[in-house]
Every structure is written in structure tokens, then in C-alpha cells.
C-alpha atoms as a PDB file:
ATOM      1  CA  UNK A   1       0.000   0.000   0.000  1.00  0.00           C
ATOM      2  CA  UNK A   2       3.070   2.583   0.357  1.00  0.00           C
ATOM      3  CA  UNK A   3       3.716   2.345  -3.364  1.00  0.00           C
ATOM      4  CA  UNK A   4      -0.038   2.539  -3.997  1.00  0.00           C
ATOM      5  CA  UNK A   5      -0.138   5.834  -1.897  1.00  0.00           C
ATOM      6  CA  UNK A   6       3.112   7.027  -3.062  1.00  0.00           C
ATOM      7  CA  UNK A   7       1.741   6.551  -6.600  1.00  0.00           C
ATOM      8  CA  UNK A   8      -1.540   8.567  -5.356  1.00  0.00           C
ATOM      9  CA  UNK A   9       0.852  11.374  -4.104  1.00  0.00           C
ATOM     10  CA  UNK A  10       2.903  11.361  -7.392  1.00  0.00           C
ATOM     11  CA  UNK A  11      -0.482  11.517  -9.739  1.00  0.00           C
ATOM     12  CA  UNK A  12      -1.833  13.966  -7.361  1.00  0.00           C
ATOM     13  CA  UNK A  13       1.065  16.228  -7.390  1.00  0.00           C
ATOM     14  CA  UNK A  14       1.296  15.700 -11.091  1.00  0.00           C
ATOM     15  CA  UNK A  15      -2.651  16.847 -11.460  1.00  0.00           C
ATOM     16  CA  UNK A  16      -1.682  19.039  -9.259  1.00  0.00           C
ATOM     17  CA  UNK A  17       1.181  20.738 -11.128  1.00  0.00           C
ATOM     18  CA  UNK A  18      -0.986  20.359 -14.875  1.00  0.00           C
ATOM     19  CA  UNK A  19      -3.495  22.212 -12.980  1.00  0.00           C
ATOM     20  CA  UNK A  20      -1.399  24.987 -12.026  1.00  0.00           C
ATOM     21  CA  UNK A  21       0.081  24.705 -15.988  1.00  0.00           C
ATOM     22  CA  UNK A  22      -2.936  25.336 -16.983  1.00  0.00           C
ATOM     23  CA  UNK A  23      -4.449  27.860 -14.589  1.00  0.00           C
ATOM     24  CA  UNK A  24      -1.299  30.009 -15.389  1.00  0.00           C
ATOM     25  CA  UNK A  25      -1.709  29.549 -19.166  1.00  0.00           C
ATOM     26  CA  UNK A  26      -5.814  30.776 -18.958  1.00  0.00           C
ATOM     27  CA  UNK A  27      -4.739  33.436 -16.660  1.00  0.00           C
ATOM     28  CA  UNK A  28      -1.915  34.394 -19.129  1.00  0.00           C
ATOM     29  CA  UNK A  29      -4.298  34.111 -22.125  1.00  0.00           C
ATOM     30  CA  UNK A  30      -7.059  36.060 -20.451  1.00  0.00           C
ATOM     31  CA  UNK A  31      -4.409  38.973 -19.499  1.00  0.00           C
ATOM     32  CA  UNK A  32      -2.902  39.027 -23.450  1.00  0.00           C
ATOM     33  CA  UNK A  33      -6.977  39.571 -24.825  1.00  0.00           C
ATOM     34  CA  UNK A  34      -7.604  42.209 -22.567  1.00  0.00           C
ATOM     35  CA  UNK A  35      -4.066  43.389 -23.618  1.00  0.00           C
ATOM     36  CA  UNK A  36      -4.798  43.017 -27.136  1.00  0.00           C
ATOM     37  CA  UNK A  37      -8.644  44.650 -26.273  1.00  0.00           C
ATOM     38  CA  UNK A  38      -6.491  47.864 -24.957  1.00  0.00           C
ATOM     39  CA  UNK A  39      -4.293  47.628 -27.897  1.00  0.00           C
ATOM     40  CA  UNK A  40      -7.456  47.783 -30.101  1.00  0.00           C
ATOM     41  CA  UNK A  41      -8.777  50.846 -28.355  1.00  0.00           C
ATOM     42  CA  UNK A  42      -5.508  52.918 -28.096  1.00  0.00           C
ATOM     43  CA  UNK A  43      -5.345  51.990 -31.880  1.00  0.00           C
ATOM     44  CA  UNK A  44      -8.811  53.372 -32.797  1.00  0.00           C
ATOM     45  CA  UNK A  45      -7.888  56.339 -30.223  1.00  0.00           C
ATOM     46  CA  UNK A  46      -5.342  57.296 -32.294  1.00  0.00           C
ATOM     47  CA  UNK A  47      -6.978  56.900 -35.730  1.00  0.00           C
ATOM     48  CA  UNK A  48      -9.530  59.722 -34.446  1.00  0.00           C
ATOM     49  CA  UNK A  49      -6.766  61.876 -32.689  1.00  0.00           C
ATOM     50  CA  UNK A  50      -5.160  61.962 -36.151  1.00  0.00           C
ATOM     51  CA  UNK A  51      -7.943  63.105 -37.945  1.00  0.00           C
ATOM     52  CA  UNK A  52      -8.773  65.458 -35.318  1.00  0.00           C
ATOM     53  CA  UNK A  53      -5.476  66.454 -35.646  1.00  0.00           C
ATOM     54  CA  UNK A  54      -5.290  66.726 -39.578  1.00  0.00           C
ATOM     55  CA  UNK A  55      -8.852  68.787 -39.277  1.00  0.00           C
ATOM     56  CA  UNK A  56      -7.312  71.296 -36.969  1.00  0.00           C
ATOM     57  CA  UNK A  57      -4.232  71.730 -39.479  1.00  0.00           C
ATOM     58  CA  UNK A  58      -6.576  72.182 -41.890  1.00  0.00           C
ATOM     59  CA  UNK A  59      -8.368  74.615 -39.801  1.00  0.00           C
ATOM     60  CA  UNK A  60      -5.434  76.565 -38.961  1.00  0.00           C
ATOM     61  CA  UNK A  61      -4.119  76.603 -42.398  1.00  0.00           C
ATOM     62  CA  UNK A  62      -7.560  78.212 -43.813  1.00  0.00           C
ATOM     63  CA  UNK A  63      -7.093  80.714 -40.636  1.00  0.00           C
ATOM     64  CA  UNK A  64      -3.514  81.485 -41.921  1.00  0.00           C
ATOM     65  CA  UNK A  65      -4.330  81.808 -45.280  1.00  0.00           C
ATOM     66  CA  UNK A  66      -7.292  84.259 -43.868  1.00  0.00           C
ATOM     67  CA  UNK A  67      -4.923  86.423 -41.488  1.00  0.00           C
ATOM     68  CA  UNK A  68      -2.894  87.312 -44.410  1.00  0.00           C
ATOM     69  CA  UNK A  69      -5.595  88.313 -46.652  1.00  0.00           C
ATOM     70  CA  UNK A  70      -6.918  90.414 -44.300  1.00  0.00           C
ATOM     71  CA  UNK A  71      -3.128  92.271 -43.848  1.00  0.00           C
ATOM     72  CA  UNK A  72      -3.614  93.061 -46.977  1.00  0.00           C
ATOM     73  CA  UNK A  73      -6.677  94.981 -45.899  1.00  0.00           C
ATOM     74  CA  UNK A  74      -5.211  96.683 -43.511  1.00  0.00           C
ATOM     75  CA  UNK A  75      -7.163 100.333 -42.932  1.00  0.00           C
ATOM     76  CA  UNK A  76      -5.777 103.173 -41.612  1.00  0.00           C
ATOM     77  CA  UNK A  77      -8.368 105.574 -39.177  1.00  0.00           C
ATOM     78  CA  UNK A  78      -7.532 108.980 -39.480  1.00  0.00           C
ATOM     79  CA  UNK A  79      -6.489 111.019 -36.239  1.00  0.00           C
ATOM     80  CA  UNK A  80      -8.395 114.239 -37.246  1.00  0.00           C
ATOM     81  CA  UNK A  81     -11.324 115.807 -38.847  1.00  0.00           C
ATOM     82  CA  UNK A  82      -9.207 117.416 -41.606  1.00  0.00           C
ATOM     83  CA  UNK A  83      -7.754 113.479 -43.052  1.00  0.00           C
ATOM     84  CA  UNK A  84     -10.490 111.417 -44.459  1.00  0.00           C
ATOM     85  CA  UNK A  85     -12.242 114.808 -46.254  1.00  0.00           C
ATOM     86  CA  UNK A  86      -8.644 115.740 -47.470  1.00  0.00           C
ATOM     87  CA  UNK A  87      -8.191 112.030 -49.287  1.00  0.00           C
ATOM     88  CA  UNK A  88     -11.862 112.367 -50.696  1.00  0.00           C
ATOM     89  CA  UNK A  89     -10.949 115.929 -52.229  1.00  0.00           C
ATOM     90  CA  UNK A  90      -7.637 114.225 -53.242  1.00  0.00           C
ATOM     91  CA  UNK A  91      -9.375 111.120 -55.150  1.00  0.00           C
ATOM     92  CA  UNK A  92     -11.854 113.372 -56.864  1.00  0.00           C
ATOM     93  CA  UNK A  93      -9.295 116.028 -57.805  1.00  0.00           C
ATOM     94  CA  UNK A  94      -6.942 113.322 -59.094  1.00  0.00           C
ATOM     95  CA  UNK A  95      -9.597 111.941 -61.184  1.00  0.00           C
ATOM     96  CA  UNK A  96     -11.051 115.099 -62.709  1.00  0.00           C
ATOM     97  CA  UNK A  97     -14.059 115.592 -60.809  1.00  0.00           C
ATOM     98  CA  UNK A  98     -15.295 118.973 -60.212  1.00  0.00           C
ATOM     99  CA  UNK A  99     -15.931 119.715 -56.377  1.00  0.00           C
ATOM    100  CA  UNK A 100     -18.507 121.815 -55.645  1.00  0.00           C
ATOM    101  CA  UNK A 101     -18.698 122.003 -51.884  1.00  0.00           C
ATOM    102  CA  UNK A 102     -17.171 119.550 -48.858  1.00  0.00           C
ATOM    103  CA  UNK A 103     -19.962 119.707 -45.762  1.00  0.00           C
ATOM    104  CA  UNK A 104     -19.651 118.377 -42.878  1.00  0.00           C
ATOM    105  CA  UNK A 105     -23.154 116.802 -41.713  1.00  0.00           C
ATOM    106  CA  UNK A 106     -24.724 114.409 -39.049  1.00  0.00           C
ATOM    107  CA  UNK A 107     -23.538 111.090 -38.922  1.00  0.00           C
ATOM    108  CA  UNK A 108     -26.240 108.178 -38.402  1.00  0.00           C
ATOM    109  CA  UNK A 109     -23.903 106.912 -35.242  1.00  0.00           C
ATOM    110  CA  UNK A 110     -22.279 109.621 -33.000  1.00  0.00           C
ATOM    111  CA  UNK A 111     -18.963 107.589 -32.930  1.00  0.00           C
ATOM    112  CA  UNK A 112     -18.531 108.665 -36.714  1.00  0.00           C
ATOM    113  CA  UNK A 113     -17.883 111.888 -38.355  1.00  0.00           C
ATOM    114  CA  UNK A 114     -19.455 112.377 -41.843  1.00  0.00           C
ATOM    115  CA  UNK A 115     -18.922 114.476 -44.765  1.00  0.00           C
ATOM    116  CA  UNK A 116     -21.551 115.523 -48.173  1.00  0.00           C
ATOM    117  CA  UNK A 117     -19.521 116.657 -51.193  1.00  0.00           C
ATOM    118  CA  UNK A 118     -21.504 117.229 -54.314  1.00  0.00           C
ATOM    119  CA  UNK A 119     -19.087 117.149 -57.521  1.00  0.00           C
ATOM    120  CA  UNK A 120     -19.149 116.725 -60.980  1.00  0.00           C
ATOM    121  CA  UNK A 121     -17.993 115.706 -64.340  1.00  0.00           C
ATOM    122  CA  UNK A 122     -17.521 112.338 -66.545  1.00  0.00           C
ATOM    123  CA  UNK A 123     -19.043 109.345 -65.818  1.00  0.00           C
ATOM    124  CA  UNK A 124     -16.528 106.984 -66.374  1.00  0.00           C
ATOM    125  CA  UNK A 125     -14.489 109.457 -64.349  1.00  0.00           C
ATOM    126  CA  UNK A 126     -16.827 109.291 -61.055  1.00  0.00           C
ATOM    127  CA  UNK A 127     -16.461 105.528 -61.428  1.00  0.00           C
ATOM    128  CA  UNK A 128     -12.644 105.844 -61.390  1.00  0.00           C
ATOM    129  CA  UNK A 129     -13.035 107.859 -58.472  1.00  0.00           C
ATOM    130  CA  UNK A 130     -15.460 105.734 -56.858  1.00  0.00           C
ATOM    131  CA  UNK A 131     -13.299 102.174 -57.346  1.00  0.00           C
ATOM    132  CA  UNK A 132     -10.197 104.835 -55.946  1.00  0.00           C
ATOM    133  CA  UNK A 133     -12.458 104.985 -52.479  1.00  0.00           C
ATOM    134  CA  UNK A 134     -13.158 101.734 -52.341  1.00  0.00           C
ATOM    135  CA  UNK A 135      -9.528 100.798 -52.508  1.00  0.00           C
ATOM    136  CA  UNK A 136      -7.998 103.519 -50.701  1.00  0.00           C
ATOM    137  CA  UNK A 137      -6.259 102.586 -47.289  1.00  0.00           C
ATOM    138  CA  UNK A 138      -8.622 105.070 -45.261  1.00  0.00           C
ATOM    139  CA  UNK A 139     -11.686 103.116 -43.271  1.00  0.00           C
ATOM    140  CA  UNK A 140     -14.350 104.898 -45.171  1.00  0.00           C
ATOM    141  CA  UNK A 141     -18.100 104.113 -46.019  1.00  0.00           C
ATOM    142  CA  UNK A 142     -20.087 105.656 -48.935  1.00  0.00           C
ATOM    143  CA  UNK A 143     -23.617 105.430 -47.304  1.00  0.00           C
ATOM    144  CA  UNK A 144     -25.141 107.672 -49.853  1.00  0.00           C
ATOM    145  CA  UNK A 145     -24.508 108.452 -53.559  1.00  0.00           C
ATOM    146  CA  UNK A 146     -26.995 110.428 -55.757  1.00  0.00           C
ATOM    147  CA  UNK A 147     -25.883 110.669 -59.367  1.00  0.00           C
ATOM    148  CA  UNK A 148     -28.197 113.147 -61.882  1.00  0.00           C
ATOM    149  CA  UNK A 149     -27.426 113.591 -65.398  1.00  0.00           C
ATOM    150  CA  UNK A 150     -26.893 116.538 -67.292  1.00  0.00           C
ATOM    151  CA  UNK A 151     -25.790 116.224 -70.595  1.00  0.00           C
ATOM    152  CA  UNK A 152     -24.209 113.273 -72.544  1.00  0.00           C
ATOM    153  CA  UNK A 153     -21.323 111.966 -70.291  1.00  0.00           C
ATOM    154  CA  UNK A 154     -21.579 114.643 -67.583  1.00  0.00           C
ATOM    155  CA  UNK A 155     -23.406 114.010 -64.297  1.00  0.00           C
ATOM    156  CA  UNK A 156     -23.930 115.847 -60.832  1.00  0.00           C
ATOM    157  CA  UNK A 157     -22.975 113.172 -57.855  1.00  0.00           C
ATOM    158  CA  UNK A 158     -24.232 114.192 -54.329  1.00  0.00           C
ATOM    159  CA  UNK A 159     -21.807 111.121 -51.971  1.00  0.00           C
ATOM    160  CA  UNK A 160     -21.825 111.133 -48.334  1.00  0.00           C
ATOM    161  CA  UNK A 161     -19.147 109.295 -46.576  1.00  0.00           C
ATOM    162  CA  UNK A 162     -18.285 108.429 -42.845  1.00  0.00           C
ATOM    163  CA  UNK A 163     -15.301 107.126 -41.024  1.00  0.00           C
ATOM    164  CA  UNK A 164     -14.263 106.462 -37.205  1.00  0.00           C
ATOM    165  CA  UNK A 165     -11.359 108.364 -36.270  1.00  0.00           C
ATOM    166  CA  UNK A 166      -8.839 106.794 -34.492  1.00  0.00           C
ATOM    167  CA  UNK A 167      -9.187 105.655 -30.705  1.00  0.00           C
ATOM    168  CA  UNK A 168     -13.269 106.510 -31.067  1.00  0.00           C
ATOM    169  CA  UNK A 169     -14.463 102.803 -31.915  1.00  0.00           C
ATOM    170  CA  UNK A 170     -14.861 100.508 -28.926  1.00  0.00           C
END
């Protein structure tokens, strides 16, 4: 009976030791799917960072490209009453447009200071004048033009412009 309980020990410690084998393998294989789980999810995390990532280059990019466009743009606010009327007499003059009289008159917002100049001459020479505004560095708005005609080409122009002068706007 020794050898038969010896031989029960050594089959029990050898079930004993599989067991353990095994246990430790399934524990081992559990922890390497959850592993490869996490792996999974930090993979797809990073998928979406990247395109969140590419988006906001793209983002900033179109931003960039915007920012320098509006440098271009860049407007200059006069410090005095004298300025913006001056570079309105200037355009017209330069474009041969009669001035008949520079007014000063009520704005529509009392931040703004406003000006009514009635003028004449060619057509084609107000519309000179009028793209010359528009492009000229001064923050100006036209936010009234009357234009009669009197003979072929010629035509009366009643414009009233306003600007902000500088350190007025909030």
C-alpha cells in the first residue's frame, strides 16, 4: 500500500502541477486579450486623434491663409477731422471731378464723423473715383450716392461718406 499511496501522491502532485500549468496559461491568455482589447482601443484612439489632428491643421491653415488676406486689408483711421475729407478731395481732384462744396453733416452713429460733397464731371471718371475709395487705405463708407445727369457723359454726384477716427471705436 506505500507504493499505492506514493503513486496517489505522485499523480496527485502531477494533477496538481498540470493544474497549475494550466491555470497560469488561462490566466496568461485572459491577461494578453484584454491586452490586445487595450491595444485595439488605443489603436482606434489614435486613428480619431489623427484626424482630429489633420482637421485642426486644416483649420489653422484656412485661418492662416485668412490672417494674411486680411493684412492686406489693412485700414488706416484717421487722427483728425481734416484726413479722411482731405483724401476724398484728393481722389476726386486726381480723377477730374469737379468739387462743388465739402460739408460736414450728421452722422447716423455719434462715434462717426461724416462728410456731403456734391461734384461733378464724366461718368466713367466718377467711377474711377469711386473704385479709388473703395480701394484707398482710409476706413471709409459711402452710405449715400446720388448721381443726376446733365448732358451726354456729364453728371452731378451728391456722396456722403463716414469714417471712425482713431481711438473713437470701442
Amino acid at each position: 500500500m506505500r507504493l499505492n499511496a506514493k503513486k496517489a501522491v505522485i499523480v496527485f502532485c502531477f494533477c496538481l502541477i498540470l493544474g497549475e500549468v494550466l491555470w497560469f496559461q488561462r490566466s496568461v491568455s485572459v491577461n494578453i486579450l484584454s491586452e490586445r482589447d487595450a491595444v485595439n482601443d488605443l489603436k482606434r484612439q489614435v486613428m480619431v486623434l489623427e484626424s482630429a489632428v489633420a482637421q485642426k491643421r486644416a483649420l489653422l491653415k484656412i485661418y492662416r491663409a485668412s490672417l494674411d488676406k486680411l493684412t492686406e486689408y489693412s485700414l488706416e483711421f484717421p487722427g483728425d477731422n481734416v484726413a479722411p475729407f482731405s483724401t476724398i478731395e484728393r481722389i476726386l481732384a486726381r480723377n477730374m471731378m469737379k468739387i462743388y462744396r465739402v460739408n460736414p453733416i450728421k452722422s447716423t452713429d455719434s462715434d462717426r464723423k461724416a462728410v456731403s460733397v456734391s461734384c461733378g464731371g464724366d461718368y466713367f471718371d466718377l467711377l474711377r473715383a469711386l473704385s479709388d475709395i473703395r480701394s484707398s487705405k482710409m476706413a471709409m463708407r459711402l452710405f449715400s450716392l446720388t448721381v443726376k445727369g446733365q448732358e451726354e457723359k456729364l453728371v452731378d454726384v451728391e456722396i456722403f461718406v463716414e469714417t471712425i477716427m482713431a481711438g473713437e471705436w470701442n
